[in-house]
N, C-alpha and C. Protein backbone atom coordinates (compact mmCIF):
# COMPACT_ATOMS: atom_id res chain seq x y z
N UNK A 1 -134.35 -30.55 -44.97
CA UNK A 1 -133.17 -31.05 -44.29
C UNK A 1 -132.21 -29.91 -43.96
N UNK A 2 -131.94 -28.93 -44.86
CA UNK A 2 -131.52 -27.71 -44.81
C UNK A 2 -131.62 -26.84 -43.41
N UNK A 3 -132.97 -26.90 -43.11
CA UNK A 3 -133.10 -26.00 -41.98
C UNK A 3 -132.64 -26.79 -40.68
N UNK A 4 -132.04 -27.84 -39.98
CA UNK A 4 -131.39 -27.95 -39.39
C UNK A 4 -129.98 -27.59 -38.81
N UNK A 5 -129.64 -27.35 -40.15
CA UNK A 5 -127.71 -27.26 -40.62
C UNK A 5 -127.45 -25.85 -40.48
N UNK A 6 -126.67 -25.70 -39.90
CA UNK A 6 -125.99 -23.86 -39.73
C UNK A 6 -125.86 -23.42 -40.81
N UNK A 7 -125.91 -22.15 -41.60
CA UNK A 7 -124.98 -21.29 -42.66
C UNK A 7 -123.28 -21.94 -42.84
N UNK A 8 -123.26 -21.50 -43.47
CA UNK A 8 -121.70 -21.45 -43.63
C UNK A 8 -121.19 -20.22 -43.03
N UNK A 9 -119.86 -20.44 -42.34
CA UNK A 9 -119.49 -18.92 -41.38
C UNK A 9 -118.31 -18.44 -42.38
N UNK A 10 -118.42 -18.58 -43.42
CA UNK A 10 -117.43 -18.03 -44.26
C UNK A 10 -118.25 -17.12 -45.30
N UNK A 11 -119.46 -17.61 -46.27
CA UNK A 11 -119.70 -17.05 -47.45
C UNK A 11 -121.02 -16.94 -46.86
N UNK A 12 -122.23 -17.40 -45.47
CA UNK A 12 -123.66 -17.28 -44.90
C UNK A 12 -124.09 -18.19 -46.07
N UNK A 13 -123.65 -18.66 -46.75
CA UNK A 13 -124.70 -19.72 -47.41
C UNK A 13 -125.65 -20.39 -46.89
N UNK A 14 -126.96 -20.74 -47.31
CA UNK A 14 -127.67 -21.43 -46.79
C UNK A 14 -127.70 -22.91 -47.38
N UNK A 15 -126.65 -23.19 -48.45
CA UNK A 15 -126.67 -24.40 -49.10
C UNK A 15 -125.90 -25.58 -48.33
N UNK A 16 -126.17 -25.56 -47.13
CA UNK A 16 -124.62 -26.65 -46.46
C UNK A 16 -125.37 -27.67 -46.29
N UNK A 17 -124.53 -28.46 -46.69
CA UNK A 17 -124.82 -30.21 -46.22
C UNK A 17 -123.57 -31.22 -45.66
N UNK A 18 -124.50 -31.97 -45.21
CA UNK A 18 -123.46 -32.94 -44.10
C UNK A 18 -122.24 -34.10 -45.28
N UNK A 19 -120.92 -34.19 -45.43
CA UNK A 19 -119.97 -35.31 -45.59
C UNK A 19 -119.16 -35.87 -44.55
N UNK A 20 -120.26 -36.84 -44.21
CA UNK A 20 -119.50 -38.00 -43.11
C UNK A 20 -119.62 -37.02 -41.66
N UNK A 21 -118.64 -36.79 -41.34
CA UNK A 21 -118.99 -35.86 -39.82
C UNK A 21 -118.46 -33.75 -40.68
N UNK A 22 -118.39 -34.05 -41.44
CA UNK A 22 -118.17 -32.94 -41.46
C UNK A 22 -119.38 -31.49 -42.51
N UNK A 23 -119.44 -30.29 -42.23
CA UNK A 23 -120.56 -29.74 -42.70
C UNK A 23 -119.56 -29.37 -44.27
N UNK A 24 -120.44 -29.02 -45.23
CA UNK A 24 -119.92 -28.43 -46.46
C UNK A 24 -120.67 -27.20 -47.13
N UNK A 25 -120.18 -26.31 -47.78
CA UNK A 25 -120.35 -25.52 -48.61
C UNK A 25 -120.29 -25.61 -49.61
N UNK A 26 -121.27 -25.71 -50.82
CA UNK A 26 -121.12 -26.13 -51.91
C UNK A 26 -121.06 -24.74 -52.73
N UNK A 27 -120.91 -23.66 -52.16
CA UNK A 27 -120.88 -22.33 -52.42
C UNK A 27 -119.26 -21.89 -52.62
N UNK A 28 -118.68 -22.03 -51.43
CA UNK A 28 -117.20 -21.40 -51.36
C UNK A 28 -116.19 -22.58 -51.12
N UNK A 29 -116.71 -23.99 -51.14
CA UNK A 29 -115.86 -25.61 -50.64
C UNK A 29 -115.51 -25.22 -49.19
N UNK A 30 -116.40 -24.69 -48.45
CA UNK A 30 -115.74 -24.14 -47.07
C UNK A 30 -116.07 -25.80 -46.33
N UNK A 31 -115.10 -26.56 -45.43
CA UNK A 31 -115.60 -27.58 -44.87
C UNK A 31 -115.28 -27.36 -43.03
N UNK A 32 -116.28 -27.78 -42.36
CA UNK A 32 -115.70 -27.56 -40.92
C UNK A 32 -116.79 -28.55 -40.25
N UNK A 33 -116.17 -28.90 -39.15
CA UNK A 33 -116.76 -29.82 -37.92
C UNK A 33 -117.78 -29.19 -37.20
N UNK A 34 -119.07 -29.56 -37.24
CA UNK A 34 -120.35 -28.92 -36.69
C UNK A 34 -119.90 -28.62 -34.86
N UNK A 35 -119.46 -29.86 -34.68
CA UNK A 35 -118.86 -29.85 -33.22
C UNK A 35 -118.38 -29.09 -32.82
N UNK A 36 -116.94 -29.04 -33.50
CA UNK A 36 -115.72 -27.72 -33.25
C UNK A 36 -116.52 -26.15 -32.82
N UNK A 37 -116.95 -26.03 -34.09
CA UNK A 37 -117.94 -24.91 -33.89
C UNK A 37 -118.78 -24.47 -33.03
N UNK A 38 -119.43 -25.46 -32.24
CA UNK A 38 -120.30 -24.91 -31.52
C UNK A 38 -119.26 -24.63 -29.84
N UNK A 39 -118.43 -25.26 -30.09
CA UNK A 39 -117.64 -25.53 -28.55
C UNK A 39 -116.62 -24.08 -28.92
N UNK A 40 -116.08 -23.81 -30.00
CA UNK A 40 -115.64 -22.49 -29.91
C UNK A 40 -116.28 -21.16 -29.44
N UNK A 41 -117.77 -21.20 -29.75
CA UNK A 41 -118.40 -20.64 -29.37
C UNK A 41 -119.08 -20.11 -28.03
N UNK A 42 -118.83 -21.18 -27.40
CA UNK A 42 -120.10 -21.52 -26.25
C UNK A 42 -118.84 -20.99 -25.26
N UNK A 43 -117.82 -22.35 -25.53
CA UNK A 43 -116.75 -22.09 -23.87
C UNK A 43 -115.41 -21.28 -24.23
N UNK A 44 -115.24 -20.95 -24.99
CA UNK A 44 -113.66 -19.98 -25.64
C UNK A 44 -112.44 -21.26 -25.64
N UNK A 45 -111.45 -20.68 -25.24
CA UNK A 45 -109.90 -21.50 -25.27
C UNK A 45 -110.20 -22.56 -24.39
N UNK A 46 -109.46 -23.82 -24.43
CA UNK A 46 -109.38 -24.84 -23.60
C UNK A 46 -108.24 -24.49 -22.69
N UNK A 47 -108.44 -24.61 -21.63
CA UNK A 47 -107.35 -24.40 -20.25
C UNK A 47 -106.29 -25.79 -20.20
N UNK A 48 -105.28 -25.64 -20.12
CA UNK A 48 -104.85 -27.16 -19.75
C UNK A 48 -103.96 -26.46 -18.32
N UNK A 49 -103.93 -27.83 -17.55
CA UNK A 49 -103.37 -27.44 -16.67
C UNK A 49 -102.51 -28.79 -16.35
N UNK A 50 -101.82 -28.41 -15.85
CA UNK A 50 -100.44 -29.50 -15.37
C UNK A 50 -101.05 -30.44 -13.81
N UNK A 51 -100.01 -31.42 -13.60
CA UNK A 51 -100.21 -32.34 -12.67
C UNK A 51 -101.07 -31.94 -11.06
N UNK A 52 -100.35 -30.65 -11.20
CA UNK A 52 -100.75 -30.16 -9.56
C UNK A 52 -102.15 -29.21 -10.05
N UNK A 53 -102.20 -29.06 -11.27
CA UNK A 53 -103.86 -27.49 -10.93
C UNK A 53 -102.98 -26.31 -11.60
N UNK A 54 -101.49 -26.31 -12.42
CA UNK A 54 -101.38 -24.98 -12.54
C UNK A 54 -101.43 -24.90 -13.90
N UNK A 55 -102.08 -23.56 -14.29
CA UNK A 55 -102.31 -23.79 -15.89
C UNK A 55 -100.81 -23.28 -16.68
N UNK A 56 -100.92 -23.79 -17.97
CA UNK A 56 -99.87 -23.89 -18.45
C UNK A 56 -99.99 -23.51 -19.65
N UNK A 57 -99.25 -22.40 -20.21
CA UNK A 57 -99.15 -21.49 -21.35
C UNK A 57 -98.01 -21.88 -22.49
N UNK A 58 -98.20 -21.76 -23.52
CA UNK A 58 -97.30 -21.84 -24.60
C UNK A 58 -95.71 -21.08 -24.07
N UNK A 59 -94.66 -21.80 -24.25
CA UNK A 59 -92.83 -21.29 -23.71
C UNK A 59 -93.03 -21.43 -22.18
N UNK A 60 -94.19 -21.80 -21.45
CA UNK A 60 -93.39 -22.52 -20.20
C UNK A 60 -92.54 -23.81 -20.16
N UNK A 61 -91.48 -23.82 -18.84
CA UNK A 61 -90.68 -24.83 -18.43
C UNK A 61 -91.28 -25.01 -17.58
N UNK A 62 -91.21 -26.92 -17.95
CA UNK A 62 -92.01 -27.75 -16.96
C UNK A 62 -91.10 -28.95 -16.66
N UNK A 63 -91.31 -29.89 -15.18
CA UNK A 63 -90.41 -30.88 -15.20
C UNK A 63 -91.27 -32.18 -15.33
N UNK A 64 -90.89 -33.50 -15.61
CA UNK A 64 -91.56 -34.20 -15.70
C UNK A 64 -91.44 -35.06 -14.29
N UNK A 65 -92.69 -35.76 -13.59
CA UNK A 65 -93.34 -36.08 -12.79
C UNK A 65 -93.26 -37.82 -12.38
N UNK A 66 -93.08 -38.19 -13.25
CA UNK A 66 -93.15 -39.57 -13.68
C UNK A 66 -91.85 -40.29 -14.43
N UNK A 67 -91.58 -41.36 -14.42
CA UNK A 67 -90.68 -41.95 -15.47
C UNK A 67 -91.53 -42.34 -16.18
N UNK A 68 -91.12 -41.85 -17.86
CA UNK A 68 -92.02 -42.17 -19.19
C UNK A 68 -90.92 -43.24 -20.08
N UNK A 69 -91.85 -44.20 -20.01
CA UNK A 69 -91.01 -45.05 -20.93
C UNK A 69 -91.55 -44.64 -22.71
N UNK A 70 -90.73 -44.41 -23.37
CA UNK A 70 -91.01 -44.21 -24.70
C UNK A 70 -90.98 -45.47 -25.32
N UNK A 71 -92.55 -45.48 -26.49
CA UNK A 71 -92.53 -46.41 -26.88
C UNK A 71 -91.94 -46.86 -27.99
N UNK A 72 -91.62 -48.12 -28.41
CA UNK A 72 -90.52 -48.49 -29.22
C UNK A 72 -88.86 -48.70 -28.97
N UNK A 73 -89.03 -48.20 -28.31
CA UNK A 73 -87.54 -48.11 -27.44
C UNK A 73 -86.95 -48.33 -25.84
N UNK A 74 -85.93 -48.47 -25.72
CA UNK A 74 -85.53 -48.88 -24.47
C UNK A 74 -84.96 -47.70 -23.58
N UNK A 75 -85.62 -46.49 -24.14
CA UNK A 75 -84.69 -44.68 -23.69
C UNK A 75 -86.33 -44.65 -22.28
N UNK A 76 -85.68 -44.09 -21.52
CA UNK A 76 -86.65 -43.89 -20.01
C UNK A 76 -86.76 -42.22 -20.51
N UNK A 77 -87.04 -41.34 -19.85
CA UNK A 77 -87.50 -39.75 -19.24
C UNK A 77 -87.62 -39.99 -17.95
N UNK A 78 -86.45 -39.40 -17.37
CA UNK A 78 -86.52 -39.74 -15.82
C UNK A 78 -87.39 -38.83 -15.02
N UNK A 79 -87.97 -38.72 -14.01
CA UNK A 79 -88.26 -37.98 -13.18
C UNK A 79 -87.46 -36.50 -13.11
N UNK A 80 -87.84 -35.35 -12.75
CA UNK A 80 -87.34 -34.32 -12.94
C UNK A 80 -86.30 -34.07 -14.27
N UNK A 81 -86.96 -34.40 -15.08
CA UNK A 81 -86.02 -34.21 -16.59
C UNK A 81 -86.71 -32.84 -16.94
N UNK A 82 -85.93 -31.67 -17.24
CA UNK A 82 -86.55 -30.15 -17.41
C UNK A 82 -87.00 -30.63 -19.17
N UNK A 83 -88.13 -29.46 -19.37
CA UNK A 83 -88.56 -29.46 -20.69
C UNK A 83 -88.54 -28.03 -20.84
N UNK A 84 -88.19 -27.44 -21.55
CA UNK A 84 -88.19 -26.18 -22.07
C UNK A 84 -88.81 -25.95 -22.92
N UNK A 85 -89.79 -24.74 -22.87
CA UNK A 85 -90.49 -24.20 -24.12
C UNK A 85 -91.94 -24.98 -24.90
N UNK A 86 -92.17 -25.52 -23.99
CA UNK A 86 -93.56 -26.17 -24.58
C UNK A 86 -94.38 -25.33 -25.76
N UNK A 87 -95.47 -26.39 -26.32
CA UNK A 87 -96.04 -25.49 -27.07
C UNK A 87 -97.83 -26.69 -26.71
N UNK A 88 -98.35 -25.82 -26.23
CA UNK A 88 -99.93 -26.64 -26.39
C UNK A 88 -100.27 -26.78 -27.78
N UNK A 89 -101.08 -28.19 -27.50
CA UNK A 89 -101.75 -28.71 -28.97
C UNK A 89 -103.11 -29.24 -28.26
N UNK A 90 -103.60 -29.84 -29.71
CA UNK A 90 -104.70 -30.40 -29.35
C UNK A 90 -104.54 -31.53 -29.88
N UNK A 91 -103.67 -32.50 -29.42
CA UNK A 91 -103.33 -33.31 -30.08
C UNK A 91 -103.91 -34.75 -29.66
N UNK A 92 -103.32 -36.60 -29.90
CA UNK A 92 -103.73 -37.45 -30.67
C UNK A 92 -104.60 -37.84 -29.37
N UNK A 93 -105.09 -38.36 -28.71
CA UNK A 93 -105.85 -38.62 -27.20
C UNK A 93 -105.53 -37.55 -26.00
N UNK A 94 -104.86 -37.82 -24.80
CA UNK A 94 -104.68 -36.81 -24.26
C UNK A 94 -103.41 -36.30 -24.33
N UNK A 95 -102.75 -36.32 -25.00
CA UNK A 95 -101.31 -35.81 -25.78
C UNK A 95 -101.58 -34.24 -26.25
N UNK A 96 -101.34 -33.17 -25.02
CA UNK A 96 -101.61 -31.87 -25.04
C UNK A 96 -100.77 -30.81 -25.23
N UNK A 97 -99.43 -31.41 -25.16
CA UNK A 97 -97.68 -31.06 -24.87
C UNK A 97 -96.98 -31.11 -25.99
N UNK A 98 -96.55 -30.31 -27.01
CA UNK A 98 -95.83 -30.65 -28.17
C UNK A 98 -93.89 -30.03 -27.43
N UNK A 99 -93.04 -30.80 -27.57
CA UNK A 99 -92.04 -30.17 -26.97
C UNK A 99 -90.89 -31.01 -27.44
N UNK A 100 -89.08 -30.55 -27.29
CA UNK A 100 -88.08 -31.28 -27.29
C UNK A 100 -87.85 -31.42 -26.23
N UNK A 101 -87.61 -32.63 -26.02
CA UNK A 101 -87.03 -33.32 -24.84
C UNK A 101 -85.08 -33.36 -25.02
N UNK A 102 -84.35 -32.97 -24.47
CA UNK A 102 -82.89 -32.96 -24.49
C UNK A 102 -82.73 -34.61 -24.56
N UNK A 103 -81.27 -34.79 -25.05
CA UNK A 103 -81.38 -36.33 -25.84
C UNK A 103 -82.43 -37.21 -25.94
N UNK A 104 -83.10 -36.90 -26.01
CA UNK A 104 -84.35 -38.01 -26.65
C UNK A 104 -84.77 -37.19 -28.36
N UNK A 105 -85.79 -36.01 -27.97
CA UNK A 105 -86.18 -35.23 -29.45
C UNK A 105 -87.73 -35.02 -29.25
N UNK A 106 -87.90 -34.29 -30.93
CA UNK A 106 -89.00 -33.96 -30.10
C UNK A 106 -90.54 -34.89 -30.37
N UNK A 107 -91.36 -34.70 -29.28
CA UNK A 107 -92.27 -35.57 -28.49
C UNK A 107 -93.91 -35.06 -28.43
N UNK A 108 -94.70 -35.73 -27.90
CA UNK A 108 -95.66 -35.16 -27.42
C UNK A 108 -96.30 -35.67 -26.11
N UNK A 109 -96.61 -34.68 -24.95
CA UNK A 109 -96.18 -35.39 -23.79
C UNK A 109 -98.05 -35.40 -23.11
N UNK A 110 -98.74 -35.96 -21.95
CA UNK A 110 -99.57 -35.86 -21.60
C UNK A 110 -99.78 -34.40 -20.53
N UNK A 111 -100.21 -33.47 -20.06
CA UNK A 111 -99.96 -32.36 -19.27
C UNK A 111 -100.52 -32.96 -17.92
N UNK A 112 -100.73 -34.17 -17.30
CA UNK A 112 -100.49 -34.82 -16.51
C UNK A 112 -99.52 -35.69 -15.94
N UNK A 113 -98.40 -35.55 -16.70
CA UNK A 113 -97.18 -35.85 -15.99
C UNK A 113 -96.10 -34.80 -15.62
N UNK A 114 -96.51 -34.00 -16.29
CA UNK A 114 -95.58 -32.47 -15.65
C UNK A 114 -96.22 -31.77 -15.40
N UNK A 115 -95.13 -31.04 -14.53
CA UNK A 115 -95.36 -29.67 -12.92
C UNK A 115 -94.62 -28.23 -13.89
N UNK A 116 -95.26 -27.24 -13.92
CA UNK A 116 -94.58 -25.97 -14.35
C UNK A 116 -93.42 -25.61 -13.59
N UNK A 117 -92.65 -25.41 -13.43
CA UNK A 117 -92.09 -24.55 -13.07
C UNK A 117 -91.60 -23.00 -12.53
């Protein structure tokens, strides 16, 4: 069963086995996503790019595109509301945008509703 399963990229163990989706080291407790791994490998950084095609880097200002209704509440994000200072994530579905929004706080936004600046 062994010879299917990668090394471990921490200690080269050859002892790794599968918990649930994730690989293990019973050598160094090293644990990591077989997946992750191979996609770091193969294609490098993920590109994100904003509404129109332009890619978008960690401390760009971007405006938003859309009125976002936030959920739980009755607060809008109007159209052209500036965001300052983004920070990319890889975050909960397509929620790619970690950022403060001025009176609202901070958020996580889709990089399909905002334009860079």
């Amino acid at each position: 069963m062994n010879e299917t399963l990668p090394p471990c990229p921490d200690c080269s163990s050859e002892y790794t086995y599968e918990m649930g989706s994730l690989l293990v080291c019973p050598e160094c407790a090293h644990e990591w996503a077989p997946a992750a791994d191979s996609d770091a490998t193969e294609s490098g950084p993920a590109v994100i790019k904003d509404a129109v095609g332009n890619v978008l880097e960690d401390g760009d200002t971007v405006t938003v595109v859309k009125d976002l209704k936030i959920k739980g509440s009755s607060t809008v994000i109007k159209v052209g509301t500036k965001v300052r200072n983004i920070r990319l994530i890889d975050g909960v579905g397509d929620h790619d945008i970690d950022c403060k929004v001025d009176g609202v706080g901070p958020m996580q936004l889709k990089s399909s509703v905002v334009k860079k600046i």
